[in-house]
C-alpha atoms as a PDB file:
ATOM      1  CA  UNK A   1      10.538   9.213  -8.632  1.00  0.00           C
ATOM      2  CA  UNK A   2       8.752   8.680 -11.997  1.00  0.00           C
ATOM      3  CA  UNK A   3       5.753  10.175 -12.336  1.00  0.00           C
ATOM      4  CA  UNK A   4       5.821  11.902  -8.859  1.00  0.00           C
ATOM      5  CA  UNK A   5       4.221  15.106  -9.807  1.00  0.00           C
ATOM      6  CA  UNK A   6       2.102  14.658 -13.089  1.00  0.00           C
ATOM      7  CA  UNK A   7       1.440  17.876 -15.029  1.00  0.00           C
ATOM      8  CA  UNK A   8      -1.781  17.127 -14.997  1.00  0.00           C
ATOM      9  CA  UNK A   9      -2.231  16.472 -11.483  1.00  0.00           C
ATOM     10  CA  UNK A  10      -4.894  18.544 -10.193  1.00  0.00           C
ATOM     11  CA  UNK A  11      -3.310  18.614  -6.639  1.00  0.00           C
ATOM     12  CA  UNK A  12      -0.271  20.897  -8.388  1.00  0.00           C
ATOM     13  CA  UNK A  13      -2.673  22.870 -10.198  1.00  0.00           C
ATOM     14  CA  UNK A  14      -1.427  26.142  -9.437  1.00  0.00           C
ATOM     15  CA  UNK A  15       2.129  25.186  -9.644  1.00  0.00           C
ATOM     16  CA  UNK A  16       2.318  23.338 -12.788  1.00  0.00           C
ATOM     17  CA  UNK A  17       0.187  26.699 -14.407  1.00  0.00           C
ATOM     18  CA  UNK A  18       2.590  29.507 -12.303  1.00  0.00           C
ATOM     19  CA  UNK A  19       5.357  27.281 -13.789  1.00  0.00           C
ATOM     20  CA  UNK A  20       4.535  26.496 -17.254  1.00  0.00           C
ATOM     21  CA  UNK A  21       4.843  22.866 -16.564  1.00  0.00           C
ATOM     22  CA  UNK A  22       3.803  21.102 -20.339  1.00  0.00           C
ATOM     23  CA  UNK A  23       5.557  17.830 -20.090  1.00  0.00           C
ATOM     24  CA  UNK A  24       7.938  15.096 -18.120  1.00  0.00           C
ATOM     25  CA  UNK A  25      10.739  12.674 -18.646  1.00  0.00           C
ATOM     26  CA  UNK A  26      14.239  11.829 -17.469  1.00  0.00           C
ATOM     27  CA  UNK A  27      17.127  13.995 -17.827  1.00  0.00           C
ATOM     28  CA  UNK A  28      20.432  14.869 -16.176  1.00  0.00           C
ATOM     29  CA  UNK A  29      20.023  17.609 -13.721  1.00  0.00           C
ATOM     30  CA  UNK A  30      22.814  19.614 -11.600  1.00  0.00           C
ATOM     31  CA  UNK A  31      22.671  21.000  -8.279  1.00  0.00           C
ATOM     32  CA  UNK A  32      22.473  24.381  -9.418  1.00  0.00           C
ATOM     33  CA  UNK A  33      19.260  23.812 -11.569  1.00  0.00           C
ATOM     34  CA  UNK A  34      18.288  21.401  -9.330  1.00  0.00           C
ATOM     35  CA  UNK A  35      17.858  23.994  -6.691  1.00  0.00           C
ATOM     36  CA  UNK A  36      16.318  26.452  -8.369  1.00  0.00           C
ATOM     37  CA  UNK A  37      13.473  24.084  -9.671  1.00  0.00           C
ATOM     38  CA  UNK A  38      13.182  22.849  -6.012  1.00  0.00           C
ATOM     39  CA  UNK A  39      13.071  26.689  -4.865  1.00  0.00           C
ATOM     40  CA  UNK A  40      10.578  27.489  -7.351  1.00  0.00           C
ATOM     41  CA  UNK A  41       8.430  24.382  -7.101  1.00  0.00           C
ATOM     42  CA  UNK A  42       8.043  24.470  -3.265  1.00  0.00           C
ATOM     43  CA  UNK A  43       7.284  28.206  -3.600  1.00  0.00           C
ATOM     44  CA  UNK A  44       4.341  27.859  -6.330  1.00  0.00           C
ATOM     45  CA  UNK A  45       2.854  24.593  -4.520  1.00  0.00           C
ATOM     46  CA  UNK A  46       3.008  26.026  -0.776  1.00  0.00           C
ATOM     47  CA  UNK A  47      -0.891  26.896  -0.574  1.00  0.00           C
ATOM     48  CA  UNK A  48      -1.984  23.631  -2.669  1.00  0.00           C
ATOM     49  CA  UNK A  49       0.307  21.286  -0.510  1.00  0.00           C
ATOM     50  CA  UNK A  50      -0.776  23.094   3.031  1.00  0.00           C
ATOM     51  CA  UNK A  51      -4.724  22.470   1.775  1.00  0.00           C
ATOM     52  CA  UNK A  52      -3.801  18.960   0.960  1.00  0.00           C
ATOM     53  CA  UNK A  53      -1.269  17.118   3.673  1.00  0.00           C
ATOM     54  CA  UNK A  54      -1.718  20.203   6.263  1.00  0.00           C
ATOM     55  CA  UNK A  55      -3.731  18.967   8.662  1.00  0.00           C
ATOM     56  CA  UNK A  56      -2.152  15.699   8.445  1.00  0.00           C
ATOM     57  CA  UNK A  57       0.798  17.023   9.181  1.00  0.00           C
ATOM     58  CA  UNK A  58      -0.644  19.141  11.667  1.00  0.00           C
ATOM     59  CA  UNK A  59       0.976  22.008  10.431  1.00  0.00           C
ATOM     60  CA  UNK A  60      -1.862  24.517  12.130  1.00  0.00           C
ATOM     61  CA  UNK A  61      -1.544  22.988  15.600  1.00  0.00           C
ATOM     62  CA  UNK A  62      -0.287  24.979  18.475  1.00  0.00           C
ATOM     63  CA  UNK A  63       2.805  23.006  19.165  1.00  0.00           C
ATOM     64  CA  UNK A  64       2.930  21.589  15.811  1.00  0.00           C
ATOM     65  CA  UNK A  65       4.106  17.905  14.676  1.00  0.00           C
ATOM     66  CA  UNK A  66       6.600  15.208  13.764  1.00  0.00           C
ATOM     67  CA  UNK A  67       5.025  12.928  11.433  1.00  0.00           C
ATOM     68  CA  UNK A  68       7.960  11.289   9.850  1.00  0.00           C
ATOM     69  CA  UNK A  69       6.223   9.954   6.706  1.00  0.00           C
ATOM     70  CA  UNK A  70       2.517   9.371   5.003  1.00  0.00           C
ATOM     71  CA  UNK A  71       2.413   6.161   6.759  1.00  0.00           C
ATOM     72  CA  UNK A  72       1.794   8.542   9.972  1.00  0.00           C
ATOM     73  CA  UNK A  73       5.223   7.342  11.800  1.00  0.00           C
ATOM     74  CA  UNK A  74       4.827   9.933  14.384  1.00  0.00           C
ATOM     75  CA  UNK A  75       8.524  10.944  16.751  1.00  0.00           C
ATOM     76  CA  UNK A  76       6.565  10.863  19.599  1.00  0.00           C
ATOM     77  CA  UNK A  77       5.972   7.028  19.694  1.00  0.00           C
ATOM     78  CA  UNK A  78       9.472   5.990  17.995  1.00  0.00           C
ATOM     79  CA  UNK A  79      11.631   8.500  19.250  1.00  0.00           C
ATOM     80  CA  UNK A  80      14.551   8.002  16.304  1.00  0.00           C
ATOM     81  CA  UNK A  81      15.968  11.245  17.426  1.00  0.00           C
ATOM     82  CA  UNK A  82      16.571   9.794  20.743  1.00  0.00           C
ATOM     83  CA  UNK A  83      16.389  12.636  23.674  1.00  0.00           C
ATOM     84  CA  UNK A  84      16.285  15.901  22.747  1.00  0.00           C
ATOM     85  CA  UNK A  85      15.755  18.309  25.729  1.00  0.00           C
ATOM     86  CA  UNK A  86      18.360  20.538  25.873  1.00  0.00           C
ATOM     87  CA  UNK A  87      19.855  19.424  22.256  1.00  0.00           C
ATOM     88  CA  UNK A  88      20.567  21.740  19.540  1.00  0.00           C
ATOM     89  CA  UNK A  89      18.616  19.865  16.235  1.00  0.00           C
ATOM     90  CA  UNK A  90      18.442  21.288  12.975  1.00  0.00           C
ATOM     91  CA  UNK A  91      15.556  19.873  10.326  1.00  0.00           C
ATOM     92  CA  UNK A  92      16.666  19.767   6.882  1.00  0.00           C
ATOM     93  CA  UNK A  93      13.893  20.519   4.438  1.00  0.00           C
ATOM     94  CA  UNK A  94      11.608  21.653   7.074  1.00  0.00           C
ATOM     95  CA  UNK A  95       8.938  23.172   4.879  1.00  0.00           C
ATOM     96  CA  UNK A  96       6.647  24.886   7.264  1.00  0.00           C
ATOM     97  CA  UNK A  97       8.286  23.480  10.328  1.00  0.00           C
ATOM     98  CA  UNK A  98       5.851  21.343  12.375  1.00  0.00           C
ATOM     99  CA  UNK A  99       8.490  19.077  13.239  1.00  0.00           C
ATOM    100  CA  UNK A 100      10.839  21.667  14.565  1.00  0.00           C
ATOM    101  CA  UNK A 101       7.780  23.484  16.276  1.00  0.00           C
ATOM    102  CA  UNK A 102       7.223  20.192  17.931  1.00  0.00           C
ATOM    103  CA  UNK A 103      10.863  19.492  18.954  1.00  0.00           C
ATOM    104  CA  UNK A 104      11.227  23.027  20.345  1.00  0.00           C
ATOM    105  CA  UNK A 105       8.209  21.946  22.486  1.00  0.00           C
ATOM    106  CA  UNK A 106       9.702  18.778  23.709  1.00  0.00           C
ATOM    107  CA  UNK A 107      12.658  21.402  25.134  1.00  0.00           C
ATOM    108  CA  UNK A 108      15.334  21.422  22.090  1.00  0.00           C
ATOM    109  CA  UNK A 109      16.845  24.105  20.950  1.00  0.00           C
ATOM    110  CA  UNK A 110      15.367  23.577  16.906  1.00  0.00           C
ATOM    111  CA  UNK A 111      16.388  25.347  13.798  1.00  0.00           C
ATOM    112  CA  UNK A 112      14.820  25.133  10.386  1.00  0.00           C
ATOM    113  CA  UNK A 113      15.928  24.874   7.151  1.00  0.00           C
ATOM    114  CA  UNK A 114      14.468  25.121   3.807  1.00  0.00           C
ATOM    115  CA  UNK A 115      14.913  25.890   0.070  1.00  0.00           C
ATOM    116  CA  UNK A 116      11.789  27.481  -0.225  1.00  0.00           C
ATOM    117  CA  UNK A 117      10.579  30.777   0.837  1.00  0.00           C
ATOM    118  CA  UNK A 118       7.313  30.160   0.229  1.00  0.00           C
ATOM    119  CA  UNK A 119       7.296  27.384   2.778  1.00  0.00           C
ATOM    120  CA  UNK A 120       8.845  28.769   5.599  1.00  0.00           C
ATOM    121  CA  UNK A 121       6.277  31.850   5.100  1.00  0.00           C
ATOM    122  CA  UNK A 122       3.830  29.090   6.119  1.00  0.00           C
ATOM    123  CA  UNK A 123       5.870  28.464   9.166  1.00  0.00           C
ATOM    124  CA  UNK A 124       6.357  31.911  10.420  1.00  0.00           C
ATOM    125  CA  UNK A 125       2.366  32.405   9.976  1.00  0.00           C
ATOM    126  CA  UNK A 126       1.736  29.307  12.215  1.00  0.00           C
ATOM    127  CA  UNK A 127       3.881  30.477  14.861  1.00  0.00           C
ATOM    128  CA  UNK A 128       2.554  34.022  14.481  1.00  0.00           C
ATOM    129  CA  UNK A 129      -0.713  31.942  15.951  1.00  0.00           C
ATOM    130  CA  UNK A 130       1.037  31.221  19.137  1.00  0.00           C
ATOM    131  CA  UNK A 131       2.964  28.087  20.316  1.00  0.00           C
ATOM    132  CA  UNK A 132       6.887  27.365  20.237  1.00  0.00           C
ATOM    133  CA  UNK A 133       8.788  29.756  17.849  1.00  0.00           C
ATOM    134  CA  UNK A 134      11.856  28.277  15.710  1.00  0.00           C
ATOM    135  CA  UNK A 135      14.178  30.015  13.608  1.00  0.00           C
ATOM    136  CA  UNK A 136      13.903  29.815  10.277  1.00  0.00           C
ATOM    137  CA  UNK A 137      16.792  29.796   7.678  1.00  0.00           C
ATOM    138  CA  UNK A 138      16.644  29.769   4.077  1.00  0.00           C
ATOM    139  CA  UNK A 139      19.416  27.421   2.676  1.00  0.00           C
ATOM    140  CA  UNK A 140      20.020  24.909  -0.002  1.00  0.00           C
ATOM    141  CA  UNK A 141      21.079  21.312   2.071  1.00  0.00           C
ATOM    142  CA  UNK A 142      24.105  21.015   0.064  1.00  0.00           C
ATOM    143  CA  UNK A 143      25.751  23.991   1.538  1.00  0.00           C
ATOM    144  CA  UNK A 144      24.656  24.238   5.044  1.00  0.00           C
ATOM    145  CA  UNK A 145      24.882  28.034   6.472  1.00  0.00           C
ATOM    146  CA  UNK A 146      26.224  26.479  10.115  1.00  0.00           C
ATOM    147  CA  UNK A 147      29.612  25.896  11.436  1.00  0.00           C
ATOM    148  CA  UNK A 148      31.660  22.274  11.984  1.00  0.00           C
ATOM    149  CA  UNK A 149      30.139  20.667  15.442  1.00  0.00           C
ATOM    150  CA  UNK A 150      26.970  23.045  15.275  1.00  0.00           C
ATOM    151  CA  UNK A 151      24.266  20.308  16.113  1.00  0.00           C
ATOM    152  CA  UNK A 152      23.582  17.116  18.719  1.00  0.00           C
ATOM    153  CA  UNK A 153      20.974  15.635  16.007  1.00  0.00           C
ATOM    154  CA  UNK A 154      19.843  16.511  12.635  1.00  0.00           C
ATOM    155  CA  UNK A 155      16.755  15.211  10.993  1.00  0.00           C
ATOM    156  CA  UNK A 156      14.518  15.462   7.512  1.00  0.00           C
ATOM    157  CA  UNK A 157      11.171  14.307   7.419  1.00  0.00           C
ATOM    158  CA  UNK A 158      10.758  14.095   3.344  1.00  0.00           C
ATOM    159  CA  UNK A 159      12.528  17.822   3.007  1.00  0.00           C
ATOM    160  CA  UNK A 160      15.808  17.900   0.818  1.00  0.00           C
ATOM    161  CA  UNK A 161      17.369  14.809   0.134  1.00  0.00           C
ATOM    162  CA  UNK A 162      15.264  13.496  -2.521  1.00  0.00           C
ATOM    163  CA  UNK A 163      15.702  16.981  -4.351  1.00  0.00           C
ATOM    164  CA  UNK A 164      19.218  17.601  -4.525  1.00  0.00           C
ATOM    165  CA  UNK A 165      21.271  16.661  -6.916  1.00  0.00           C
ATOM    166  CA  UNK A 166      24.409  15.685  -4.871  1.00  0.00           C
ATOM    167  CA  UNK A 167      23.009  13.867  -1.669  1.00  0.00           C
ATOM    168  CA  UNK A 168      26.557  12.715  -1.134  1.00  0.00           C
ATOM    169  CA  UNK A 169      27.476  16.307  -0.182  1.00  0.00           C
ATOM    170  CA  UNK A 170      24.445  16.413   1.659  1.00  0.00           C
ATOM    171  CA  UNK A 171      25.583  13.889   3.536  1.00  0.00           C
ATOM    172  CA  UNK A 172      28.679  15.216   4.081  1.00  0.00           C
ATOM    173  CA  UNK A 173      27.682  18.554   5.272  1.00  0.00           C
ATOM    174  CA  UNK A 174      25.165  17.082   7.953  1.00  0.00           C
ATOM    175  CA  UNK A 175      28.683  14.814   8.777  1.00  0.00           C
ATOM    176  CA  UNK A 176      30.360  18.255   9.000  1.00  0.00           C
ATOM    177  CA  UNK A 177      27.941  20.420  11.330  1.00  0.00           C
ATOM    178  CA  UNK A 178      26.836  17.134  13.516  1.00  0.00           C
ATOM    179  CA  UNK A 179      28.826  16.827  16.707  1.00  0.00           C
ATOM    180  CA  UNK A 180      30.891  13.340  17.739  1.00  0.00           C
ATOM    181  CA  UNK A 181      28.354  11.361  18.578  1.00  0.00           C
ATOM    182  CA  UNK A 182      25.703  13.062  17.016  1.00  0.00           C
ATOM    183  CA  UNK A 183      22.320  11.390  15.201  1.00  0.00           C
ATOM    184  CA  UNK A 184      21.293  12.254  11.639  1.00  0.00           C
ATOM    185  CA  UNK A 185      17.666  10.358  10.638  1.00  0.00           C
ATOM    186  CA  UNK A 186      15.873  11.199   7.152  1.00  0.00           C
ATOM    187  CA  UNK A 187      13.471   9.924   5.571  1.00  0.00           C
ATOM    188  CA  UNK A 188      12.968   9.513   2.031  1.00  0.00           C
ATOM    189  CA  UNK A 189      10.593   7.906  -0.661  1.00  0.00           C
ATOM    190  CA  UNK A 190      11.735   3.646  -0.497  1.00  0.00           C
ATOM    191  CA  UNK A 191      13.881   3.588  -3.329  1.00  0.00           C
ATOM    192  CA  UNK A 192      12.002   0.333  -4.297  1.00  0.00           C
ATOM    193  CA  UNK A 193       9.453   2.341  -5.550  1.00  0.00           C
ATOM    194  CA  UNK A 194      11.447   4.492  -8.567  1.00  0.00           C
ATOM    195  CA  UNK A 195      10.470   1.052 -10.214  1.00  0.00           C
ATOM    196  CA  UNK A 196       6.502   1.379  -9.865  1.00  0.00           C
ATOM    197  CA  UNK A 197       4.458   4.392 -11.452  1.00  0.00           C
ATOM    198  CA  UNK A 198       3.385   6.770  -9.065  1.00  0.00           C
ATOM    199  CA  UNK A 199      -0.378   5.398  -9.066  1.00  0.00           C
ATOM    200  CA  UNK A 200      -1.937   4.861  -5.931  1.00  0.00           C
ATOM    201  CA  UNK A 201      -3.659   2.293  -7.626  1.00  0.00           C
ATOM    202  CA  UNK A 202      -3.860  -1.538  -9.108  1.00  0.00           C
ATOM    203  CA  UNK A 203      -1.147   0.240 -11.626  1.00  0.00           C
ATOM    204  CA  UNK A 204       0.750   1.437  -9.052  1.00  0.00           C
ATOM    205  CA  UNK A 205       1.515  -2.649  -8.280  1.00  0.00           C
ATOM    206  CA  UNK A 206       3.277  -3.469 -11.962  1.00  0.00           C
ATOM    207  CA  UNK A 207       7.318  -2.416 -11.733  1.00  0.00           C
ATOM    208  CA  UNK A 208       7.475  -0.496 -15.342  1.00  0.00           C
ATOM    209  CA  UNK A 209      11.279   1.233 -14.385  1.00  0.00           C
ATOM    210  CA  UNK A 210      14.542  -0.032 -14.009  1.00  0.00           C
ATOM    211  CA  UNK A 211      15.723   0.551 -10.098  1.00  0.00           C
ATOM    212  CA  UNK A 212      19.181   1.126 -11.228  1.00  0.00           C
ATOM    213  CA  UNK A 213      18.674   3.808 -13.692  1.00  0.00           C
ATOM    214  CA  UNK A 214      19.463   6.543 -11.531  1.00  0.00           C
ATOM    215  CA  UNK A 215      18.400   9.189 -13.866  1.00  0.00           C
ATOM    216  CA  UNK A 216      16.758  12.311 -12.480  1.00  0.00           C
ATOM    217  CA  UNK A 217      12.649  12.634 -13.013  1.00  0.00           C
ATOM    218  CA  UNK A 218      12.263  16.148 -14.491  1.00  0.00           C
ATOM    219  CA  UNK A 219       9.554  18.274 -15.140  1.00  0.00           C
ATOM    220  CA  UNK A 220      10.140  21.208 -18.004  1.00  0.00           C
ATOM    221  CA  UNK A 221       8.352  24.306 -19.270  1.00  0.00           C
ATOM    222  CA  UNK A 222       7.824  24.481 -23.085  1.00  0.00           C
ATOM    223  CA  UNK A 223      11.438  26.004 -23.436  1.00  0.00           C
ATOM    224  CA  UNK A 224      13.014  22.691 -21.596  1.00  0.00           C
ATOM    225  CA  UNK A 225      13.783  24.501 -18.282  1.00  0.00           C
ATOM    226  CA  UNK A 226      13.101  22.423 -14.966  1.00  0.00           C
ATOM    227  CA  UNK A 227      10.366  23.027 -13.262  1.00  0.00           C
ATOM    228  CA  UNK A 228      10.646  19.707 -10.826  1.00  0.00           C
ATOM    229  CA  UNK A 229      13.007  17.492 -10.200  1.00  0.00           C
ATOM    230  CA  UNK A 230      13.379  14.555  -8.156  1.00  0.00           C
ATOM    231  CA  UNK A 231      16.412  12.387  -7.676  1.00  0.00           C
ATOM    232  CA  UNK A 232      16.730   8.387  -7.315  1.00  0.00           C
ATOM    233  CA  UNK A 233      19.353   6.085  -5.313  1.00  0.00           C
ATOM    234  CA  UNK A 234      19.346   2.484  -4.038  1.00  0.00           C
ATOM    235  CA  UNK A 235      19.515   1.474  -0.758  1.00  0.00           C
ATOM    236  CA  UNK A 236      23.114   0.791  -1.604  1.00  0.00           C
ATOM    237  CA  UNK A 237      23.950   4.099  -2.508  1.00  0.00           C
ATOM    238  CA  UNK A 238      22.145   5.942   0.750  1.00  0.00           C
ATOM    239  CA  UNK A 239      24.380   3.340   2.464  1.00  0.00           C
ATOM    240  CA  UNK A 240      27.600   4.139   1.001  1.00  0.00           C
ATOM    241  CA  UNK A 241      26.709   7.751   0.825  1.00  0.00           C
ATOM    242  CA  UNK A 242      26.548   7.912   4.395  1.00  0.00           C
ATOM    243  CA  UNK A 243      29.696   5.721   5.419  1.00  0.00           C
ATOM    244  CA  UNK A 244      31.902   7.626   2.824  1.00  0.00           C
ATOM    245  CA  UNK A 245      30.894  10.715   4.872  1.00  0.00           C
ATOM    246  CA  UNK A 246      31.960   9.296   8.498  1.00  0.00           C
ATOM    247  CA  UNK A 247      28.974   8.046   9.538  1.00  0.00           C
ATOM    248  CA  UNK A 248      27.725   5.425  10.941  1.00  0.00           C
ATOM    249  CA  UNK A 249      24.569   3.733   9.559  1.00  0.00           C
ATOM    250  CA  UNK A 250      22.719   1.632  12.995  1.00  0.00           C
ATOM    251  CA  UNK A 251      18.568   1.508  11.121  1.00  0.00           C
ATOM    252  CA  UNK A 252      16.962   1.465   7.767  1.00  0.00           C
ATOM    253  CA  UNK A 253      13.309   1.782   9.644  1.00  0.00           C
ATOM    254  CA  UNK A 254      10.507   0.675   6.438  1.00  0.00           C
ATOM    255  CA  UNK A 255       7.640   2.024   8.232  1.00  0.00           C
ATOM    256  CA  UNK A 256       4.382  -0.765   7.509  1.00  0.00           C
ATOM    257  CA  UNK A 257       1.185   0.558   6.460  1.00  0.00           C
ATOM    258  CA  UNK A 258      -0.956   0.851   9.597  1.00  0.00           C
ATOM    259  CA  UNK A 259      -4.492  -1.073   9.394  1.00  0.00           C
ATOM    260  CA  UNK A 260      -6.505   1.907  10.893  1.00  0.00           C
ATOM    261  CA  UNK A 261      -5.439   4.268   8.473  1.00  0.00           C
ATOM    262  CA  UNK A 262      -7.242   4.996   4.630  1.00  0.00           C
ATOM    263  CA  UNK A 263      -6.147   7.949   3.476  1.00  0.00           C
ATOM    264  CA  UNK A 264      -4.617   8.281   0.226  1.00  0.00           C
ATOM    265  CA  UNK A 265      -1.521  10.916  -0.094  1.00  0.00           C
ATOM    266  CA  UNK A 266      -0.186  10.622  -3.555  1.00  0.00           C
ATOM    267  CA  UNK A 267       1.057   7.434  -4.628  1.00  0.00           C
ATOM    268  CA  UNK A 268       0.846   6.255  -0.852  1.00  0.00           C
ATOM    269  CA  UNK A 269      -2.606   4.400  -0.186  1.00  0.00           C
ATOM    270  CA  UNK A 270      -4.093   0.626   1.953  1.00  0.00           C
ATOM    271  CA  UNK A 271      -3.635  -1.241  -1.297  1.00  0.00           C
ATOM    272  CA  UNK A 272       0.065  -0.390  -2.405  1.00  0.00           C
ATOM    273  CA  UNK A 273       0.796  -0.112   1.832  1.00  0.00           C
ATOM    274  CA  UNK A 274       0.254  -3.610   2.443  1.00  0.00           C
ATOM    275  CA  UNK A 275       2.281  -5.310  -0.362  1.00  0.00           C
ATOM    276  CA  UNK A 276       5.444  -2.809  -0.311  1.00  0.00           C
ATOM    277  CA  UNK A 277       6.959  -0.127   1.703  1.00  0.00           C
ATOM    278  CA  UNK A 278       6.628   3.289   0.478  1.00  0.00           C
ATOM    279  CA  UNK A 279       8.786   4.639   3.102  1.00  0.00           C
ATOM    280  CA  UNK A 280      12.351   4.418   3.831  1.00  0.00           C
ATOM    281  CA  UNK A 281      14.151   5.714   7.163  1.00  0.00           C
ATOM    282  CA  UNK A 282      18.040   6.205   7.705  1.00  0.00           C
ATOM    283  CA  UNK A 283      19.490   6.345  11.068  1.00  0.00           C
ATOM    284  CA  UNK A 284      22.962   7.429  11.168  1.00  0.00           C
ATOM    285  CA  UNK A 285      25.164   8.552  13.889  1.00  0.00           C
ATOM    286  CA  UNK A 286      28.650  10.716  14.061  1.00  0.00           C
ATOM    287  CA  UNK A 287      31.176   8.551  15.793  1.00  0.00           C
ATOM    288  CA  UNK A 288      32.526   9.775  19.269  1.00  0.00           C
END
């Protein structure tokens, strides 16, 4: 998304100087770069990002979390994953893994997977705390470390799909390991807003980008290697993604800002909440 991380963001402090972030723009990225900017992004930013969205997230708590999205869509009162006692459910892009911690709690049998070591580190201290344990698994999500008919649901809470560079694959794997009948629910940045600047502000309302220039947002060092990248599709292209890969697409869930809540998490605040949706939710299922 343009803009998504600015290099001189003091929330990515730490990453963007570990890094040698010095500027941004819009280049063509492959997975294989891709991936390693993601791994070493996610690795630099894991303290910063734990002190900012962690307790929103509720990464620290005992039994952990599934907040789906900064809107605070929480699984617990929308159940997209349907029942999951006794299911086998892996999260794609888990980070630290408060929403497989919570799932594990709710009786399935969760597994977590991330690019990041850095992240999952935070994971493996929470549940070194106490509370359900989850195994962790370090993997890219365009080559998924799990045999055909592995999983009853898979699910990604903002982890993976925006950052690879072939989400078709993605979506083919998750296809692949899902079982007939199967549920696979992510949830990504509403492609709608790849045409605003990532402002949580008044300048955050005035559409500066063209939605169909899908064009990845990089971040580079001073010798042009990738530091960050993020990657844009339409609606259309999530859809066709998904039905080109088996699946069957029954939700797009565009979670509304909620009236109680005024905290600001990026570009996501009240004022840009109640004029557009800054969230976008897929809800696929494997045929029988």
């Amino acid at each position: 998304m343009p803009e998504t991380v600015s290099p001189f963001d003091d929330r990515h402090a730490t990453a963007n100087a570990r890094l040698g972030t010095s500027k941004a723009g819009r280049a063509r990225v492959g997975s294989r770069e891709s991936e390693r900017a993601s791994r070493a992004w996610w690795d630099a930013d894991a303290e910063d990002y734990h002190r900012t969205h962690g307790e929103f997230l509720g990464v620290d708590s005992a039994a952990g979390e599934f907040v789906w999205c900064p809107e605070g869509l929480h699984e617990g009162d929308v159940r997209l994953l349907g029942e999951v006692v006794g299911k086998d459910v892996l999260e794609i892009g888990c980070g630290s893994a408060p929403c497989a911690r919570w799932l594990a709690g709710q009786g399935a049998r969760a597994v977590g997977l991330d690019v990041s070591i850095g992240m999952l580190a935070r994971g493996v201290a929470a549940m070194e705390r106490g509370g359900p344990r989850v195994p962790l698994v370090q993997a890219g999500a365009e080559d998924l470390p799990f045999p055909d008919n592995s999983f009853d649901v898979v699910c990604s809470a903002f982890g993976a799909v925006p950052f690879v560079a072939d989400s078709a694959r993605v979506m083919r794997e998750v296809a692949r390991v899902l079982r007939p009948g199967g549920r696979w629910v992510f949830a990504v940045n509403h492609p709608m807003r790849w045409i605003f600047p990532d402002d949580p502000g008044e300048r955050g309302l005035v559409a500066m980008f063209p939605y169909f220039d899908r064009t990845p947002y990089v971040e580079v060092d001073d010798d042009g290697v990738p530091t960050y990248v993020e990657h844009h599709r339409t609606v259309g292209d999530r859809l066709r993604e998904l039905v080109a890969a088996g699946l069957e697409v029954y939700d797009i869930v565009e979670p509304e800002w909620p009236e109680h809540l005024d905290r600001e998490w990026g570009q996501w605040s009240p004022l840009r909440g109640e004029i557009f949706p800054g969230t976008a939710i897929f809800c696929s299922r494997k045929p029988a």
